[in-house]
PDB file of N, CA and C in Angstrom:
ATOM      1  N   UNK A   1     140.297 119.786 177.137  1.00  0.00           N
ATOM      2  CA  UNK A   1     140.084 118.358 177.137  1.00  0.00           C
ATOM      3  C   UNK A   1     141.350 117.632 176.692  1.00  0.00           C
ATOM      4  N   UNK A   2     141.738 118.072 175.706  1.00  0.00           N
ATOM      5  CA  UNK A   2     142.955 117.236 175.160  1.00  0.00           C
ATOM      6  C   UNK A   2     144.373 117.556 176.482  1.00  0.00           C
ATOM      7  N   UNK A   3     144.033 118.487 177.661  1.00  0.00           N
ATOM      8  CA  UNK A   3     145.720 118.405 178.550  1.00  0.00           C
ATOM      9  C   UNK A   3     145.043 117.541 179.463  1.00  0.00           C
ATOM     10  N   UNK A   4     143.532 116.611 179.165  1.00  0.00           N
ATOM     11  CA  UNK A   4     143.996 115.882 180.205  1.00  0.00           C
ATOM     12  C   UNK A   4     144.562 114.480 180.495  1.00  0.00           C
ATOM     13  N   UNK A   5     144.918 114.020 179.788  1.00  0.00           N
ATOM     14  CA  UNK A   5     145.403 113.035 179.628  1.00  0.00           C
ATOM     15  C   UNK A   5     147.078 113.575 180.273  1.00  0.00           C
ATOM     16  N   UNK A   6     147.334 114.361 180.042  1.00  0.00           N
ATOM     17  CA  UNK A   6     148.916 115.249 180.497  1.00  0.00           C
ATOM     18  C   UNK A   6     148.906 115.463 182.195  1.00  0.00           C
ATOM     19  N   UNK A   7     148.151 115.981 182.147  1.00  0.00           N
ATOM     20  CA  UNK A   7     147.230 116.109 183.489  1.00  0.00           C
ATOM     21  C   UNK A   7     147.080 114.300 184.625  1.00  0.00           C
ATOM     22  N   UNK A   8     147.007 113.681 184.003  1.00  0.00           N
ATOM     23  CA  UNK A   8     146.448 112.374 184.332  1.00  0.00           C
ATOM     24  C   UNK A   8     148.204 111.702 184.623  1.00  0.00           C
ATOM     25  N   UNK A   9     149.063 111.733 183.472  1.00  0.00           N
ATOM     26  CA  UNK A   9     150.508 111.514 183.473  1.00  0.00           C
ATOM     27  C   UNK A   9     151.485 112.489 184.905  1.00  0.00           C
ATOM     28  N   UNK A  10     150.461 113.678 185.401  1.00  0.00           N
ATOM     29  CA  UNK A  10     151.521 114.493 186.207  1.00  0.00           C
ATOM     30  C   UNK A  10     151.293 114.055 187.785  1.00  0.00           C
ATOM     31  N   UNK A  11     150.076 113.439 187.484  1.00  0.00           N
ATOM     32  CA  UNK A  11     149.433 112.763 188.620  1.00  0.00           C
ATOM     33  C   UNK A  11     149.812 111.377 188.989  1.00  0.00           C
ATOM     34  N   UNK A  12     150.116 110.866 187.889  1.00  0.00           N
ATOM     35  CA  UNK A  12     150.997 109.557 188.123  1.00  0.00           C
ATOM     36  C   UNK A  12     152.238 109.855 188.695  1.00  0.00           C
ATOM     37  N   UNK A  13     153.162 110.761 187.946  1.00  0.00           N
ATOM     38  CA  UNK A  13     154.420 111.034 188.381  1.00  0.00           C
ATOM     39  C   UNK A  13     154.548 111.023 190.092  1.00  0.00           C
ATOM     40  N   UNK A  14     153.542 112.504 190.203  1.00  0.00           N
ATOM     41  CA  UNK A  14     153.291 112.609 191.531  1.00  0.00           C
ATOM     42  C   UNK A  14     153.259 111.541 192.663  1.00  0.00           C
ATOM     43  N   UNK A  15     152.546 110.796 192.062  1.00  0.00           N
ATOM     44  CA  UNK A  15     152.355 109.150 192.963  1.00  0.00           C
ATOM     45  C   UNK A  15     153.807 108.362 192.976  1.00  0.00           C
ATOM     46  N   UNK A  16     153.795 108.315 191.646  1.00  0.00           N
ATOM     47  CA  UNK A  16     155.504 107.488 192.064  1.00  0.00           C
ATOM     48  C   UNK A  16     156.313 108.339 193.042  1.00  0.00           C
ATOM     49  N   UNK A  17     156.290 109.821 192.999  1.00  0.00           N
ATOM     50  CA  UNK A  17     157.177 110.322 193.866  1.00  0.00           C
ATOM     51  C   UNK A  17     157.187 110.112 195.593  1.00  0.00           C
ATOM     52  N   UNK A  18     155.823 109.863 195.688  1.00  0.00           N
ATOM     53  CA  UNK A  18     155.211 109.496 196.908  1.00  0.00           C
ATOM     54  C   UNK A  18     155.102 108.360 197.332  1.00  0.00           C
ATOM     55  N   UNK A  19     155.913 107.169 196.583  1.00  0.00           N
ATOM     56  CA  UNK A  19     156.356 106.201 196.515  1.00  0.00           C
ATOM     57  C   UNK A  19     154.679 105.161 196.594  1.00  0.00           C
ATOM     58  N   UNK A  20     153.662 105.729 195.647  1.00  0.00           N
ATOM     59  CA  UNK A  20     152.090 104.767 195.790  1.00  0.00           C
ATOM     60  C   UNK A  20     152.157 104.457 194.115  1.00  0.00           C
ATOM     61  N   UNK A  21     153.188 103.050 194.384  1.00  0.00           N
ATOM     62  CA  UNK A  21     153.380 102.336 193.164  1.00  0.00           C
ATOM     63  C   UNK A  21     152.002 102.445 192.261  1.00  0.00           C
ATOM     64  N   UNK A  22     151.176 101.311 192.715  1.00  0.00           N
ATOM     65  CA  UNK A  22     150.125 100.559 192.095  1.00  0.00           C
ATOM     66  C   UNK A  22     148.941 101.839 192.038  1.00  0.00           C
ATOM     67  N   UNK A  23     149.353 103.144 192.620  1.00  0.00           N
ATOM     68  CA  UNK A  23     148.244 104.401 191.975  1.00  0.00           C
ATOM     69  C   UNK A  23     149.047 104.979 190.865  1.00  0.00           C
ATOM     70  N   UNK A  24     150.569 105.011 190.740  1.00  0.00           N
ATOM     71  CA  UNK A  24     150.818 105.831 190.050  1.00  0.00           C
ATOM     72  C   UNK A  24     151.042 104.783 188.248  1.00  0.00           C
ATOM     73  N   UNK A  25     150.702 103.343 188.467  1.00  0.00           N
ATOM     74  CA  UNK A  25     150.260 103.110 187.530  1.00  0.00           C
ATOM     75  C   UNK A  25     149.238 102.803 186.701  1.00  0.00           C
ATOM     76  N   UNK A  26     148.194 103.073 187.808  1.00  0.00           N
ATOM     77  CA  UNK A  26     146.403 103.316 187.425  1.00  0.00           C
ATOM     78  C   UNK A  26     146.715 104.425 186.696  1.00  0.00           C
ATOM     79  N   UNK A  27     146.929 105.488 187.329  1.00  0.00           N
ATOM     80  CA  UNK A  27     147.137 106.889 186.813  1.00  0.00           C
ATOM     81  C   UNK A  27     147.705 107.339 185.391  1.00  0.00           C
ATOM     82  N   UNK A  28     148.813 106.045 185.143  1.00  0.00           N
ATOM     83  CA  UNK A  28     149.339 106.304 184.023  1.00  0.00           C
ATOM     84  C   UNK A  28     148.683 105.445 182.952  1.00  0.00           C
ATOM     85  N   UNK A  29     147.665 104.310 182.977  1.00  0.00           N
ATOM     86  CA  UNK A  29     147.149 103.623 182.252  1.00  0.00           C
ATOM     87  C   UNK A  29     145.612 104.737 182.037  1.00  0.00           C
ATOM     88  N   UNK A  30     145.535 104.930 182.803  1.00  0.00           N
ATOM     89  CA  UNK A  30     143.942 105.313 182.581  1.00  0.00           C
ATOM     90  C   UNK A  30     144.610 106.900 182.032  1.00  0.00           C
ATOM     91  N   UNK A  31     144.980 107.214 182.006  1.00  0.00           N
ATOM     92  CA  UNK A  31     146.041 108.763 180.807  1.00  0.00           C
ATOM     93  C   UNK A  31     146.456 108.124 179.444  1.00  0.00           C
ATOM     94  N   UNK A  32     146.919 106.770 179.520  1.00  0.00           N
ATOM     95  CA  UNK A  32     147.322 106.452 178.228  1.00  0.00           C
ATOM     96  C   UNK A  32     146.005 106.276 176.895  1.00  0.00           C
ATOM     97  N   UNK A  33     144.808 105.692 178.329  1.00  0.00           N
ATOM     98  CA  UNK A  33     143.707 104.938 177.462  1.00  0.00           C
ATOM     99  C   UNK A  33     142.824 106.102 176.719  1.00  0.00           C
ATOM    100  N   UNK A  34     142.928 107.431 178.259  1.00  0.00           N
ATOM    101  CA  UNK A  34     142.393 109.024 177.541  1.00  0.00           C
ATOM    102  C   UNK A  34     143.190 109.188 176.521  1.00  0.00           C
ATOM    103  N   UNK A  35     144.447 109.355 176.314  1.00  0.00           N
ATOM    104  CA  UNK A  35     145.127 109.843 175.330  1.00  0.00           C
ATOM    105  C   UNK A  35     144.577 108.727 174.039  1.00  0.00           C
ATOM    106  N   UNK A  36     144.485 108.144 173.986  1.00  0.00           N
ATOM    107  CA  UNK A  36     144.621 107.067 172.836  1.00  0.00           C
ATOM    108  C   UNK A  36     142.729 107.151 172.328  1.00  0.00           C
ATOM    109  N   UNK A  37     141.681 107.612 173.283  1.00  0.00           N
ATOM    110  CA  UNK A  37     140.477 107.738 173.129  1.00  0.00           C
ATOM    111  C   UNK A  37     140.439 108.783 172.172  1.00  0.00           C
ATOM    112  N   UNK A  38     141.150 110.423 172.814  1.00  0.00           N
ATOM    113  CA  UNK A  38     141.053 111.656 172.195  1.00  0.00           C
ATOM    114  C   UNK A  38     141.703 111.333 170.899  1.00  0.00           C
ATOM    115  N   UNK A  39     142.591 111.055 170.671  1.00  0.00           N
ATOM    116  CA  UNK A  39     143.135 110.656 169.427  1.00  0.00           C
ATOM    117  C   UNK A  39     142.123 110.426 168.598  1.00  0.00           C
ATOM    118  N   UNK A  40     141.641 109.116 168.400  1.00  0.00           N
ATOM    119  CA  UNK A  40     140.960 108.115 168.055  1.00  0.00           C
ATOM    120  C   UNK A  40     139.255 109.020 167.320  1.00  0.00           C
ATOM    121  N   UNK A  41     138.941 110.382 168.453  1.00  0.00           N
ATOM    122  CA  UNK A  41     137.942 110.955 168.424  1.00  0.00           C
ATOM    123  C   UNK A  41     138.497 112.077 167.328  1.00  0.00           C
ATOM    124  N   UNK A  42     140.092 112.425 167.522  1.00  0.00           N
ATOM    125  CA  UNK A  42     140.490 113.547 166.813  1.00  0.00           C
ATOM    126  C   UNK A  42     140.730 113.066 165.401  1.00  0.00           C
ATOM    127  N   UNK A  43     141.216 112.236 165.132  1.00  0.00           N
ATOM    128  CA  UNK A  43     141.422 111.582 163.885  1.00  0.00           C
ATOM    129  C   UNK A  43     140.298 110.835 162.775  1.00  0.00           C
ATOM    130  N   UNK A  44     139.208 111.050 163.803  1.00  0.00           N
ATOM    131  CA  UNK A  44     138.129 110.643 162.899  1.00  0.00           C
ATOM    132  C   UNK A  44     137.061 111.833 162.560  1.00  0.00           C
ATOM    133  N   UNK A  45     137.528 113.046 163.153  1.00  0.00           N
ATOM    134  CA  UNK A  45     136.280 114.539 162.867  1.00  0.00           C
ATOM    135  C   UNK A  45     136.865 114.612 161.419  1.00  0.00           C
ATOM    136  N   UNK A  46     135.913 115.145 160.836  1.00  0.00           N
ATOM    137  CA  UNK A  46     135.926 115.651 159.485  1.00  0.00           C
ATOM    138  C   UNK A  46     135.627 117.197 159.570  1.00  0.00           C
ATOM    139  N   UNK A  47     136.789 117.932 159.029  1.00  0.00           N
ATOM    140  CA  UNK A  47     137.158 118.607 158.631  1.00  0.00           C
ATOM    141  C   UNK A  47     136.479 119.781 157.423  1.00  0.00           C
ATOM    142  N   UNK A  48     135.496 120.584 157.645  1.00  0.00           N
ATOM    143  CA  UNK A  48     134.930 121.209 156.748  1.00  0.00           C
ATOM    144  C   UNK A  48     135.334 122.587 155.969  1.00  0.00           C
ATOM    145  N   UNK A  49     136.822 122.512 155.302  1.00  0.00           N
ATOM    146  CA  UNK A  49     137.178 123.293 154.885  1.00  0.00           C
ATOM    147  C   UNK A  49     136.646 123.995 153.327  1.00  0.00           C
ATOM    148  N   UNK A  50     136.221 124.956 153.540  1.00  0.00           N
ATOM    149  CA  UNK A  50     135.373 125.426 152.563  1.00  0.00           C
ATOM    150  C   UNK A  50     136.672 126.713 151.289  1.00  0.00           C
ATOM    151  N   UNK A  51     136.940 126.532 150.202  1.00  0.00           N
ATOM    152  CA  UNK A  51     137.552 127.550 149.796  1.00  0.00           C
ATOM    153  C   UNK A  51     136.975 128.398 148.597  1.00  0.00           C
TER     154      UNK A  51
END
C-alpha cells in the first residue's frame, strides 16, 4: 500500500513522456493526495510496544 503513491508518480512520469500533459498531472496530484493520506494514517497508529 504505501508504493502506491510511487506507483501513481511513475505513471505520471510516463504520461508526461507521452507528452498527455493534463493526465500526467492528475496522476501526480492524486499520488501526492495518496501520499499525504498514508502519512496522515501512518502517523496517527499507535504503536504497542510492550517491554
Amino acid at each position: 500500500m504505501m508504493s502506491l503513491p510511487f506507483v501513481l508518480f511513475a505513471c505520471a512520469i510516463g504520461a508526461a513522456w507521452m507528452r498527455q500533459r493534463g493526465v500526467s498531472v492528475g496522476f501526480w496530484l492524486v499520488g501526492l493526495v495518496t501520499m499525504l493520506i498514508l502519512f496522515r494514517v501512518h502517523v496517527t497508529e499507535v504503536l504497542s510496544i510492550q517491554l
